[in-house]
PDB file of N, CA and C in Angstrom:
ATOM      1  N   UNK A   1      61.076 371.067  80.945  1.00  0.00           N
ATOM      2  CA  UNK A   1      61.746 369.832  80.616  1.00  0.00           C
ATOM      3  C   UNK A   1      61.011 369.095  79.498  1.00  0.00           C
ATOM      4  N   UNK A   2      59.896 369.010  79.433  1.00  0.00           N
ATOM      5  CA  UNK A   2      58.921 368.273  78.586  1.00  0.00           C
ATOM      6  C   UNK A   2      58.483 369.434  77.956  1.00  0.00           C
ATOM      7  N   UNK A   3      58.390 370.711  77.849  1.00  0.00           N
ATOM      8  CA  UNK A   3      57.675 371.374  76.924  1.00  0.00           C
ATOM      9  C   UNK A   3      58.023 371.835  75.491  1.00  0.00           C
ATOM     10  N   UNK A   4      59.775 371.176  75.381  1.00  0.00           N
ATOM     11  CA  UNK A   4      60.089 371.885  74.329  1.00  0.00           C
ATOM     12  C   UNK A   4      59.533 369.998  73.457  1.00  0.00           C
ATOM     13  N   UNK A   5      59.597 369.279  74.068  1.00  0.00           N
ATOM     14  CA  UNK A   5      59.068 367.722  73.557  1.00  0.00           C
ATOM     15  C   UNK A   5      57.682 367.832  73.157  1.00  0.00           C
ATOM     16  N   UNK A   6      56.729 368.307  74.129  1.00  0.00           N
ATOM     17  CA  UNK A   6      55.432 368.674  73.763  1.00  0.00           C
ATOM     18  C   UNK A   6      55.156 369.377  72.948  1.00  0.00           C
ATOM     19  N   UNK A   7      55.706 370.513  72.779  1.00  0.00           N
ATOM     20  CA  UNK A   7      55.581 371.692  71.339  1.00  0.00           C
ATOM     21  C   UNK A   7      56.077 371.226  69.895  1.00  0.00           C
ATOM     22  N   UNK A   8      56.893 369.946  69.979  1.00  0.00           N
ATOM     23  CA  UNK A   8      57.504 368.933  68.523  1.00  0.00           C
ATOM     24  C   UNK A   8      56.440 368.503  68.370  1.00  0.00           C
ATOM     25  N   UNK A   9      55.877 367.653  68.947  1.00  0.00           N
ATOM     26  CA  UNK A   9      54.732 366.675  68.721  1.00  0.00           C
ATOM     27  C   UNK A   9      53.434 367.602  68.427  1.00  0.00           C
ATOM     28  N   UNK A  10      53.878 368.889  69.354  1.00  0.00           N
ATOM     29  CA  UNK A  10      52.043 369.043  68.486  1.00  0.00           C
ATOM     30  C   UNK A  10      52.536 369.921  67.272  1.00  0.00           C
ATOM     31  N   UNK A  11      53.526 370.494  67.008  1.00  0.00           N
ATOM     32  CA  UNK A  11      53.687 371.212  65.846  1.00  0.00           C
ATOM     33  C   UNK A  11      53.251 369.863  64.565  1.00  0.00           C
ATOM     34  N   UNK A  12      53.987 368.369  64.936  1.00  0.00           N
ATOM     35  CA  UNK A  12      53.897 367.707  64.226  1.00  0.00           C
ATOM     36  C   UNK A  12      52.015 367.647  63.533  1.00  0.00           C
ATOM     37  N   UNK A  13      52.224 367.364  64.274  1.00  0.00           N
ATOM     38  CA  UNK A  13      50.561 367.111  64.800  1.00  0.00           C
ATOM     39  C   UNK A  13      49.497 368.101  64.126  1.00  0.00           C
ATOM     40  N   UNK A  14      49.695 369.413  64.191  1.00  0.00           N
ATOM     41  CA  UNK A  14      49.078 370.210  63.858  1.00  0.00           C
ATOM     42  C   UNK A  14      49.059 370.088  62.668  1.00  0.00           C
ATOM     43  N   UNK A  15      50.637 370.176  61.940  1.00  0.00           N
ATOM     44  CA  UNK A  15      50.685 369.839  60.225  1.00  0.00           C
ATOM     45  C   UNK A  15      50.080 368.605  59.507  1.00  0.00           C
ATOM     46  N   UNK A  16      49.969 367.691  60.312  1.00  0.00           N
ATOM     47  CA  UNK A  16      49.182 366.554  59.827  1.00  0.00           C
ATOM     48  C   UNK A  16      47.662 366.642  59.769  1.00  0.00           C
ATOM     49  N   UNK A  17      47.515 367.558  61.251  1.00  0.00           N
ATOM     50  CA  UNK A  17      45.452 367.360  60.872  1.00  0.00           C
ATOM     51  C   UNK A  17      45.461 368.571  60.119  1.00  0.00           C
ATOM     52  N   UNK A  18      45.991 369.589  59.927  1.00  0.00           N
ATOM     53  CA  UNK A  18      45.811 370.704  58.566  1.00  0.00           C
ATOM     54  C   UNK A  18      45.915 369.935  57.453  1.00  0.00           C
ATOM     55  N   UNK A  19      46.534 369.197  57.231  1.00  0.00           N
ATOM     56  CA  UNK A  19      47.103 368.709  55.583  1.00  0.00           C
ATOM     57  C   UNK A  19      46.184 367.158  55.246  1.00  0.00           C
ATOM     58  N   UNK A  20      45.568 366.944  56.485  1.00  0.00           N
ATOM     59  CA  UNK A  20      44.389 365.524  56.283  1.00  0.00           C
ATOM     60  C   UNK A  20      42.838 365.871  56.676  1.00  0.00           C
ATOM     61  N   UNK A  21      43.276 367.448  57.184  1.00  0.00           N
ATOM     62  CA  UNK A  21      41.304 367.829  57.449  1.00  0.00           C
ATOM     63  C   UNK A  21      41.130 366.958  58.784  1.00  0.00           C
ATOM     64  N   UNK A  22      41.698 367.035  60.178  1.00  0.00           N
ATOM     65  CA  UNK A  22      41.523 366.449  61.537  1.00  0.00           C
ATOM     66  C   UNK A  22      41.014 367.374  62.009  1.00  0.00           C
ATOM     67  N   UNK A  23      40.021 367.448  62.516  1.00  0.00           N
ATOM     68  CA  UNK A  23      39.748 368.287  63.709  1.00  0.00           C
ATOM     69  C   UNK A  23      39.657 367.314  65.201  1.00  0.00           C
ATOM     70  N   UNK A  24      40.875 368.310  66.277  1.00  0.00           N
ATOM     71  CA  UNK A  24      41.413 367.963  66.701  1.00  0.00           C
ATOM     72  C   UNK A  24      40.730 369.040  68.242  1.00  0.00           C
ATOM     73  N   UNK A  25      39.682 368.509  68.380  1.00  0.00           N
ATOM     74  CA  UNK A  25      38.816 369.137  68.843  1.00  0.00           C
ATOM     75  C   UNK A  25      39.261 368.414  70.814  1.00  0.00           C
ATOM     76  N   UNK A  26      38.772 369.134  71.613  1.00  0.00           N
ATOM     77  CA  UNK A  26      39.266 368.414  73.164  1.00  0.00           C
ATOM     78  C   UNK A  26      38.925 367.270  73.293  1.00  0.00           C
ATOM     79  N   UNK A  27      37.951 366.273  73.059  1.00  0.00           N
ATOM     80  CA  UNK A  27      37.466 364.646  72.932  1.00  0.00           C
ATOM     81  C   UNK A  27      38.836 364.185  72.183  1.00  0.00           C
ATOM     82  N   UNK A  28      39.128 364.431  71.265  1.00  0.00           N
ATOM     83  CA  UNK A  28      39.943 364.063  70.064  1.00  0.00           C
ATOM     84  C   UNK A  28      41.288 363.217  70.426  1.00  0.00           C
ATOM     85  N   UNK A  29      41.844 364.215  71.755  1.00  0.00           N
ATOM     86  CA  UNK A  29      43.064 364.062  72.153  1.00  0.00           C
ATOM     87  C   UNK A  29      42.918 363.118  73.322  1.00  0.00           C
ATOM     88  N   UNK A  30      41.663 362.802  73.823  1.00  0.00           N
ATOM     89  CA  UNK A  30      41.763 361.594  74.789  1.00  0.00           C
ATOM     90  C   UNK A  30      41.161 360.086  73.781  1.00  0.00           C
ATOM     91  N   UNK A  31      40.678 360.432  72.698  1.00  0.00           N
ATOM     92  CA  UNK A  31      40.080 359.582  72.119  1.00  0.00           C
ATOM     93  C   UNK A  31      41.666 358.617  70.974  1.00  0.00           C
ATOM     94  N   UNK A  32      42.417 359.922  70.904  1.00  0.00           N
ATOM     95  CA  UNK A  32      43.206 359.405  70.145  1.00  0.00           C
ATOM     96  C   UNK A  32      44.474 358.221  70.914  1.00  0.00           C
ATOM     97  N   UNK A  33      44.686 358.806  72.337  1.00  0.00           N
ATOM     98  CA  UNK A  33      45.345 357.980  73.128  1.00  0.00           C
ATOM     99  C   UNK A  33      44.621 356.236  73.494  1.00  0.00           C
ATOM    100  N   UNK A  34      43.519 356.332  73.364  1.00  0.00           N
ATOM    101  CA  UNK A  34      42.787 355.179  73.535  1.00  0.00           C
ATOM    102  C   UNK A  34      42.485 354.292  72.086  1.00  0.00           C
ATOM    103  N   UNK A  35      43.193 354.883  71.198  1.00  0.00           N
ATOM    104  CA  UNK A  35      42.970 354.394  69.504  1.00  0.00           C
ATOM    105  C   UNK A  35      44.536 353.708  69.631  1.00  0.00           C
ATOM    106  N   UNK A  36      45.673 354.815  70.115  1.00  0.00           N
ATOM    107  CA  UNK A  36      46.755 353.935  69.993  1.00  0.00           C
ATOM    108  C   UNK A  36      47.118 352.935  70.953  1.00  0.00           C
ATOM    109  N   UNK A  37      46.862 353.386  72.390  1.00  0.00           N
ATOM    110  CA  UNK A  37      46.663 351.898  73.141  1.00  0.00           C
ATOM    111  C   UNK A  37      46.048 350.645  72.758  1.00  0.00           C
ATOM    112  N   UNK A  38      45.243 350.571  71.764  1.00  0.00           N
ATOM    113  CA  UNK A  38      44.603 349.537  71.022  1.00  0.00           C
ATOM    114  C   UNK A  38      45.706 348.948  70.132  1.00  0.00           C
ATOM    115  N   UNK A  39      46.189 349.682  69.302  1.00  0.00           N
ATOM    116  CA  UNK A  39      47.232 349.512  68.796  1.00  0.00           C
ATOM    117  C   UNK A  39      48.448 349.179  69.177  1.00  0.00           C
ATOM    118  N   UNK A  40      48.784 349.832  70.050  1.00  0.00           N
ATOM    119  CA  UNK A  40      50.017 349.090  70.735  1.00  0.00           C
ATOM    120  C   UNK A  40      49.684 347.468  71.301  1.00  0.00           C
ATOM    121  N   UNK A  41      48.391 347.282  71.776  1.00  0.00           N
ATOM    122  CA  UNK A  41      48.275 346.193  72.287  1.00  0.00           C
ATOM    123  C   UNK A  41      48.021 345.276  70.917  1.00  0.00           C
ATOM    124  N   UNK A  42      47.524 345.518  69.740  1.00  0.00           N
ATOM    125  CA  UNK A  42      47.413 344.726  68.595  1.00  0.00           C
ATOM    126  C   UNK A  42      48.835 344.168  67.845  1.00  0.00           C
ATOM    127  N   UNK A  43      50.021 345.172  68.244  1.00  0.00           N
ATOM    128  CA  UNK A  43      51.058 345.440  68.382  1.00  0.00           C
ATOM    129  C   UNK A  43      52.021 343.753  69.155  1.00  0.00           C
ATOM    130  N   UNK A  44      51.561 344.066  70.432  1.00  0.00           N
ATOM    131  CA  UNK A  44      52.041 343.414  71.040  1.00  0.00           C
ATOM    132  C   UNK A  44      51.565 342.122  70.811  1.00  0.00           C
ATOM    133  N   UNK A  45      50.253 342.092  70.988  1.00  0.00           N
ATOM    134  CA  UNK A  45      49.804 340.306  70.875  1.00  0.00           C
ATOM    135  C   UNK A  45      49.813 340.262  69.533  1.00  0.00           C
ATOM    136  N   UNK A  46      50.329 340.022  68.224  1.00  0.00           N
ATOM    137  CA  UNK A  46      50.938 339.984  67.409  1.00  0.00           C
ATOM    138  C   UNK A  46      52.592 339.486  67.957  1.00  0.00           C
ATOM    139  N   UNK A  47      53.338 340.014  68.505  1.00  0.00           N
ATOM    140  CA  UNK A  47      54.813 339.609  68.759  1.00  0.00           C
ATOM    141  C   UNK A  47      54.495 338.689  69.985  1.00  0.00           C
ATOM    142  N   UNK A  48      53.613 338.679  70.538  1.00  0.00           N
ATOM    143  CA  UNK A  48      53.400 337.515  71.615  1.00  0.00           C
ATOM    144  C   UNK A  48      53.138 336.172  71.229  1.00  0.00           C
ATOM    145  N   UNK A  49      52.332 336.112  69.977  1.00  0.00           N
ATOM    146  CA  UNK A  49      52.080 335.256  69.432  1.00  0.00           C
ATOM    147  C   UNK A  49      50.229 334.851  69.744  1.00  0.00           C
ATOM    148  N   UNK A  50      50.049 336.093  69.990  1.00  0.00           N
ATOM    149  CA  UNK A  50      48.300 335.883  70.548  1.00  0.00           C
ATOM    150  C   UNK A  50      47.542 336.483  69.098  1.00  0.00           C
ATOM    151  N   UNK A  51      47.670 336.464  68.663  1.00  0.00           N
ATOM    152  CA  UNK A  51      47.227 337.211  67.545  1.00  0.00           C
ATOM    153  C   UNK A  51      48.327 336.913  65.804  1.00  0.00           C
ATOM    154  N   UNK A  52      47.715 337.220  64.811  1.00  0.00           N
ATOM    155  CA  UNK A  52      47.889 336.594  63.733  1.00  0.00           C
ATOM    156  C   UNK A  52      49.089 337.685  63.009  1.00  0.00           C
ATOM    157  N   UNK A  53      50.429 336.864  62.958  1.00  0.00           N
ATOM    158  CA  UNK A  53      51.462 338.102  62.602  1.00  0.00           C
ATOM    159  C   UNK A  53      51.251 338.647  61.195  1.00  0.00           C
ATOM    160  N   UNK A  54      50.659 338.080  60.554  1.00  0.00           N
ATOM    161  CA  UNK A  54      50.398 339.136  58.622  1.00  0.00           C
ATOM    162  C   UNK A  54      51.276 338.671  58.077  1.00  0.00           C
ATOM    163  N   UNK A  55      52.160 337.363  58.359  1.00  0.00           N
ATOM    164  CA  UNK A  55      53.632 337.186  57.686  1.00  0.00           C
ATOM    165  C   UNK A  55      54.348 337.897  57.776  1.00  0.00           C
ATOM    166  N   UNK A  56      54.733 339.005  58.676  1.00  0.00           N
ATOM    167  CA  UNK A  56      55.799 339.605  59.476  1.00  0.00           C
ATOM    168  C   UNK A  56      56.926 338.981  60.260  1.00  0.00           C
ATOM    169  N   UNK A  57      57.772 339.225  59.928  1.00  0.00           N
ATOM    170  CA  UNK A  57      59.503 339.024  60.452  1.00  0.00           C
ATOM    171  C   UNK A  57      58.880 338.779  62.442  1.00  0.00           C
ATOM    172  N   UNK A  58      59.601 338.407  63.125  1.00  0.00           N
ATOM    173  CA  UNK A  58      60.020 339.213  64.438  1.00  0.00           C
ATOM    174  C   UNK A  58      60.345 340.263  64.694  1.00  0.00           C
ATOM    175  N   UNK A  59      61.241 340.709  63.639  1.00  0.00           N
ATOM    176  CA  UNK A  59      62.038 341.632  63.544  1.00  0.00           C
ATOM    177  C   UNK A  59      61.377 343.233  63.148  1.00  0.00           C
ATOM    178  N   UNK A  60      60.003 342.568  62.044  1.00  0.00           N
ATOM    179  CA  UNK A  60      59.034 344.084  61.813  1.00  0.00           C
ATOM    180  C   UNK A  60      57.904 344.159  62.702  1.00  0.00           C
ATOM    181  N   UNK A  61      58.292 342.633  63.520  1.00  0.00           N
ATOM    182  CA  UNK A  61      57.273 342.626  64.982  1.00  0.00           C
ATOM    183  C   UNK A  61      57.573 343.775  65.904  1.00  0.00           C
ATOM    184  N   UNK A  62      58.714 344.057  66.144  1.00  0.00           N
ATOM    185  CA  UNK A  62      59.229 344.213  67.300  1.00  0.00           C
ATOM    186  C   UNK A  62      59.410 346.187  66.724  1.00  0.00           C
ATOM    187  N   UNK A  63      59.683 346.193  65.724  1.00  0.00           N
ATOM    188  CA  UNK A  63      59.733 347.618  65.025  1.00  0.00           C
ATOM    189  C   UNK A  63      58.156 348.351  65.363  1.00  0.00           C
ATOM    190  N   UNK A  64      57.217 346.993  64.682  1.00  0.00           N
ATOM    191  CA  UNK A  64      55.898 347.431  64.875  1.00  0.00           C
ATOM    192  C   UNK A  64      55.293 348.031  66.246  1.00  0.00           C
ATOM    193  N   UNK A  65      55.922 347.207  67.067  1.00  0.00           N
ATOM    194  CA  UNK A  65      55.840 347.986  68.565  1.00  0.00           C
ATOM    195  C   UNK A  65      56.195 348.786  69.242  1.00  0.00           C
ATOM    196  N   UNK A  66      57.536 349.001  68.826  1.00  0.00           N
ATOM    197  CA  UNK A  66      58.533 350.122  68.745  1.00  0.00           C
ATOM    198  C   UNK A  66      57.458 351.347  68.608  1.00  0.00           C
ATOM    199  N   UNK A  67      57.098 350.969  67.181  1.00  0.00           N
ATOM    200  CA  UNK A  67      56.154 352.163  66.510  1.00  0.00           C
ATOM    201  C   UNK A  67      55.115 352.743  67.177  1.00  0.00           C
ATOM    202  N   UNK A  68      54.606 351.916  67.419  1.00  0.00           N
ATOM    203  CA  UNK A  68      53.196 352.150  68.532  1.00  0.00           C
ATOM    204  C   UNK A  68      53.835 352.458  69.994  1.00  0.00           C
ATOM    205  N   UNK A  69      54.052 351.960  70.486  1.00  0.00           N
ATOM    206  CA  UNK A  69      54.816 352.695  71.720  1.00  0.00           C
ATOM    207  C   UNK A  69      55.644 354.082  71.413  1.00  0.00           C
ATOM    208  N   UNK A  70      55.986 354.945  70.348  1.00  0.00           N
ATOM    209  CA  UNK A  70      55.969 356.283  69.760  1.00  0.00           C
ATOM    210  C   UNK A  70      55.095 356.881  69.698  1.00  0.00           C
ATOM    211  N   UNK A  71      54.126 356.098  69.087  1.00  0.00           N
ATOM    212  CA  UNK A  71      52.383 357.079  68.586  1.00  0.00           C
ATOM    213  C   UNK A  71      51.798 357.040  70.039  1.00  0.00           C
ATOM    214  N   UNK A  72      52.327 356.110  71.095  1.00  0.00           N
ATOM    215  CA  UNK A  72      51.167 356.261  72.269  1.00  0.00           C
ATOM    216  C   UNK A  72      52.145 357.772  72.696  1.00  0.00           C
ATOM    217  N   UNK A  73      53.456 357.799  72.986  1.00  0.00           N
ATOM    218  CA  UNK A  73      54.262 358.153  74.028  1.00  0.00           C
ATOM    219  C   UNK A  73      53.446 359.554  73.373  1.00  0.00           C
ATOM    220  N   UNK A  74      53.455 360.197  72.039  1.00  0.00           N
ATOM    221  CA  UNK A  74      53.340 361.231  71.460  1.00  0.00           C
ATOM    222  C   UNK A  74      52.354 361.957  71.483  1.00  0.00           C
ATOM    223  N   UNK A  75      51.366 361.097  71.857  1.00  0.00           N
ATOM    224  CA  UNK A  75      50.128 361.227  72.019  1.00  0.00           C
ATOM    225  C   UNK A  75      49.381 361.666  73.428  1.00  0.00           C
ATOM    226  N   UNK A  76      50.370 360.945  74.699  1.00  0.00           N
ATOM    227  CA  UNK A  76      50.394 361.182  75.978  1.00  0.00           C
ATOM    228  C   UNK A  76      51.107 363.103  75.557  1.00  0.00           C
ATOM    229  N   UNK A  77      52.171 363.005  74.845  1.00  0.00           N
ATOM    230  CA  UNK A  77      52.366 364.070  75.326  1.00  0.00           C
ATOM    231  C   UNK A  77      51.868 365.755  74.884  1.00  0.00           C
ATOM    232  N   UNK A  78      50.965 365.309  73.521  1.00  0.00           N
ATOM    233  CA  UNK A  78      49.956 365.907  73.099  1.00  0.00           C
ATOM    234  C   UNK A  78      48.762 365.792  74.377  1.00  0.00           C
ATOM    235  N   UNK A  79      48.308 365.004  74.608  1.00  0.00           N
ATOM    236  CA  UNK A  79      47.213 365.685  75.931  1.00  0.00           C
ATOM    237  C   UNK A  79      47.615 366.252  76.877  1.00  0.00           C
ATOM    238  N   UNK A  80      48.733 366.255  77.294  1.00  0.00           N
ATOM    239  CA  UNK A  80      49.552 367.329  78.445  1.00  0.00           C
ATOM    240  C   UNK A  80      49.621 368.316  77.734  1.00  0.00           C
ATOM    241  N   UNK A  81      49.739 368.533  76.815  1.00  0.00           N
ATOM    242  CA  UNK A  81      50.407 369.842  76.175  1.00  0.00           C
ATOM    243  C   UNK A  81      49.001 370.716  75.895  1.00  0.00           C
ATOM    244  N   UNK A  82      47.669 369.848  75.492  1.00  0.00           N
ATOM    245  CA  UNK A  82      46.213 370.530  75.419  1.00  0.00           C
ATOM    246  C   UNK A  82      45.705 370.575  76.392  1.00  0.00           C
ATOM    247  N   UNK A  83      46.090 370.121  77.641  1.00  0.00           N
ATOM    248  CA  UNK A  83      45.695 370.175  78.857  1.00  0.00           C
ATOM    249  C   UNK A  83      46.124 370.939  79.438  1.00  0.00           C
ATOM    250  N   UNK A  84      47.694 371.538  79.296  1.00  0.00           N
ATOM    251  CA  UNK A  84      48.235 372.261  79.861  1.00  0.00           C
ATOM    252  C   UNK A  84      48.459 371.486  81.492  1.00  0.00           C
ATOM    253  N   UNK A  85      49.103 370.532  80.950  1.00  0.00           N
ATOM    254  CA  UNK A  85      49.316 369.448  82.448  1.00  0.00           C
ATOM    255  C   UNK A  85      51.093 369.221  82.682  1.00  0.00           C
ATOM    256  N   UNK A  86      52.005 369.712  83.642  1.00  0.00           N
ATOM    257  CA  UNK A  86      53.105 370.090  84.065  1.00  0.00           C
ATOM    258  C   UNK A  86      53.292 368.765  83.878  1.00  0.00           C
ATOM    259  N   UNK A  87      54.072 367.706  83.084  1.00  0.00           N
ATOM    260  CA  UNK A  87      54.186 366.317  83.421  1.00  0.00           C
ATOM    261  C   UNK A  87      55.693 366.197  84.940  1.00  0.00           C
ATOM    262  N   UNK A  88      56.559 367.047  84.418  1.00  0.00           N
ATOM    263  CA  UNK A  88      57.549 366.801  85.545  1.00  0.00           C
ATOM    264  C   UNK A  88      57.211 366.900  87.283  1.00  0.00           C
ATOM    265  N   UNK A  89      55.962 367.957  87.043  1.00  0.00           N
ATOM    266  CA  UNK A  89      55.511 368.163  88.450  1.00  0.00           C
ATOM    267  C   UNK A  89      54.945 366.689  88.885  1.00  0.00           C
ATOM    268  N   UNK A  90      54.294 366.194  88.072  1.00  0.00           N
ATOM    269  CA  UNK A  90      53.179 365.092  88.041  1.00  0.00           C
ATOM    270  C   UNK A  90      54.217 364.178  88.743  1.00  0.00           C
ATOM    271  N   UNK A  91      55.222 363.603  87.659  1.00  0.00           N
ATOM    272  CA  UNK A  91      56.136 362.356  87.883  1.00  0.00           C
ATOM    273  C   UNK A  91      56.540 362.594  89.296  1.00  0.00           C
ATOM    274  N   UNK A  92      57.228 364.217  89.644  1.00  0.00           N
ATOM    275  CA  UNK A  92      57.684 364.076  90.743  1.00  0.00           C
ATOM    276  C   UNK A  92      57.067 363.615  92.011  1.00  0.00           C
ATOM    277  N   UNK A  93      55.474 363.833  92.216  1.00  0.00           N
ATOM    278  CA  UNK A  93      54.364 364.051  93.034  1.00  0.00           C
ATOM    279  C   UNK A  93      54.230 362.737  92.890  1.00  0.00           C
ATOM    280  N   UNK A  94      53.987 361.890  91.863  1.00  0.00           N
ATOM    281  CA  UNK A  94      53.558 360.141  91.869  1.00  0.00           C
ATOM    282  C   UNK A  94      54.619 359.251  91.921  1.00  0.00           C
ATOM    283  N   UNK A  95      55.755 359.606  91.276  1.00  0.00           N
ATOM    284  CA  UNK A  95      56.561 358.667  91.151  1.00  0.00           C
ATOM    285  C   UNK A  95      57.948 358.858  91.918  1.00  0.00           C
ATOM    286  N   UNK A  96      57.924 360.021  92.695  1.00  0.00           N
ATOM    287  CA  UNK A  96      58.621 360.438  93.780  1.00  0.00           C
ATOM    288  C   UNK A  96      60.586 360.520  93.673  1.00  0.00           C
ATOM    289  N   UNK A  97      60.319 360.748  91.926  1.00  0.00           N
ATOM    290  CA  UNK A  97      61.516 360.892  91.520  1.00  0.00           C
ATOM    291  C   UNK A  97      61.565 362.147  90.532  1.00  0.00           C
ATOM    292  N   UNK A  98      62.695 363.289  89.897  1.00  0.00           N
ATOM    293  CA  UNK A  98      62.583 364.317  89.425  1.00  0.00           C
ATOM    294  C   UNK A  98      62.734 363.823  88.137  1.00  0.00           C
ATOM    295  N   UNK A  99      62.428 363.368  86.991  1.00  0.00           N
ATOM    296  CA  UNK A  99      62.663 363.106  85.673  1.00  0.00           C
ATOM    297  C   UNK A  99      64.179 364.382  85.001  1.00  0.00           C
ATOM    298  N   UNK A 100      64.907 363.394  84.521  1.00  0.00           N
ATOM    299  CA  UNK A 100      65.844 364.294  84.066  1.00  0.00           C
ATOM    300  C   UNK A 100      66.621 364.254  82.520  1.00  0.00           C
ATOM    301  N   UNK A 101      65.677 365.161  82.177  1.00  0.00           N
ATOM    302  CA  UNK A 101      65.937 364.580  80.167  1.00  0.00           C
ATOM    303  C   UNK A 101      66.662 365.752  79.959  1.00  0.00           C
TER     304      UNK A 101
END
């Protein structure tokens, strides 16, 4: 269910740290989820109004978060995919529902 999603993102992924010199080493992929959670939250308190908007719209507020909530989701699903971590098994086992994409 998630693996043909996981194999987009890291194909993506792969072409980007080849073509920028990333090494994308096992630290990398938990380090990178904790770079965009920063971001998403810089993200957010920015559209919250906790933080300083750059002279940004609402409107490239709310995109901006959009955005970051992509780079996290993509990123979650790049460490499942280097982990080799079943996410549907997971959801079903924690969240006691079958995910159905």
């Amino acid at each position: 269910m998630f693996d043909e999603l996981k194999r987009k993102f890291e194909e993506a992924s792969a072409a980007y740290a080849a073509e920028h010199s990333v090494l994308r080493d096992p630290d990398w992929y938990v380090l990178k989820l904790q770079e965009e959670m920063g971001e998403l939250t810089q993200a957010w308190n920015k559209l919250s109004g906790r933080g300083r908007n750059g002279g940004k719209t609402p409107g490239e507020l709310r995109q901006s978060l959009a955005d970051e909530t992509a780079d996290l989701l993509g990123h979650v699903l790049l460490f499942a995919y280097r982990n080799d971590i079943d996410l549907a098994s997971s959801i079903e086992r924690k969240w006691k529902f079958k995910p159905d994409l």
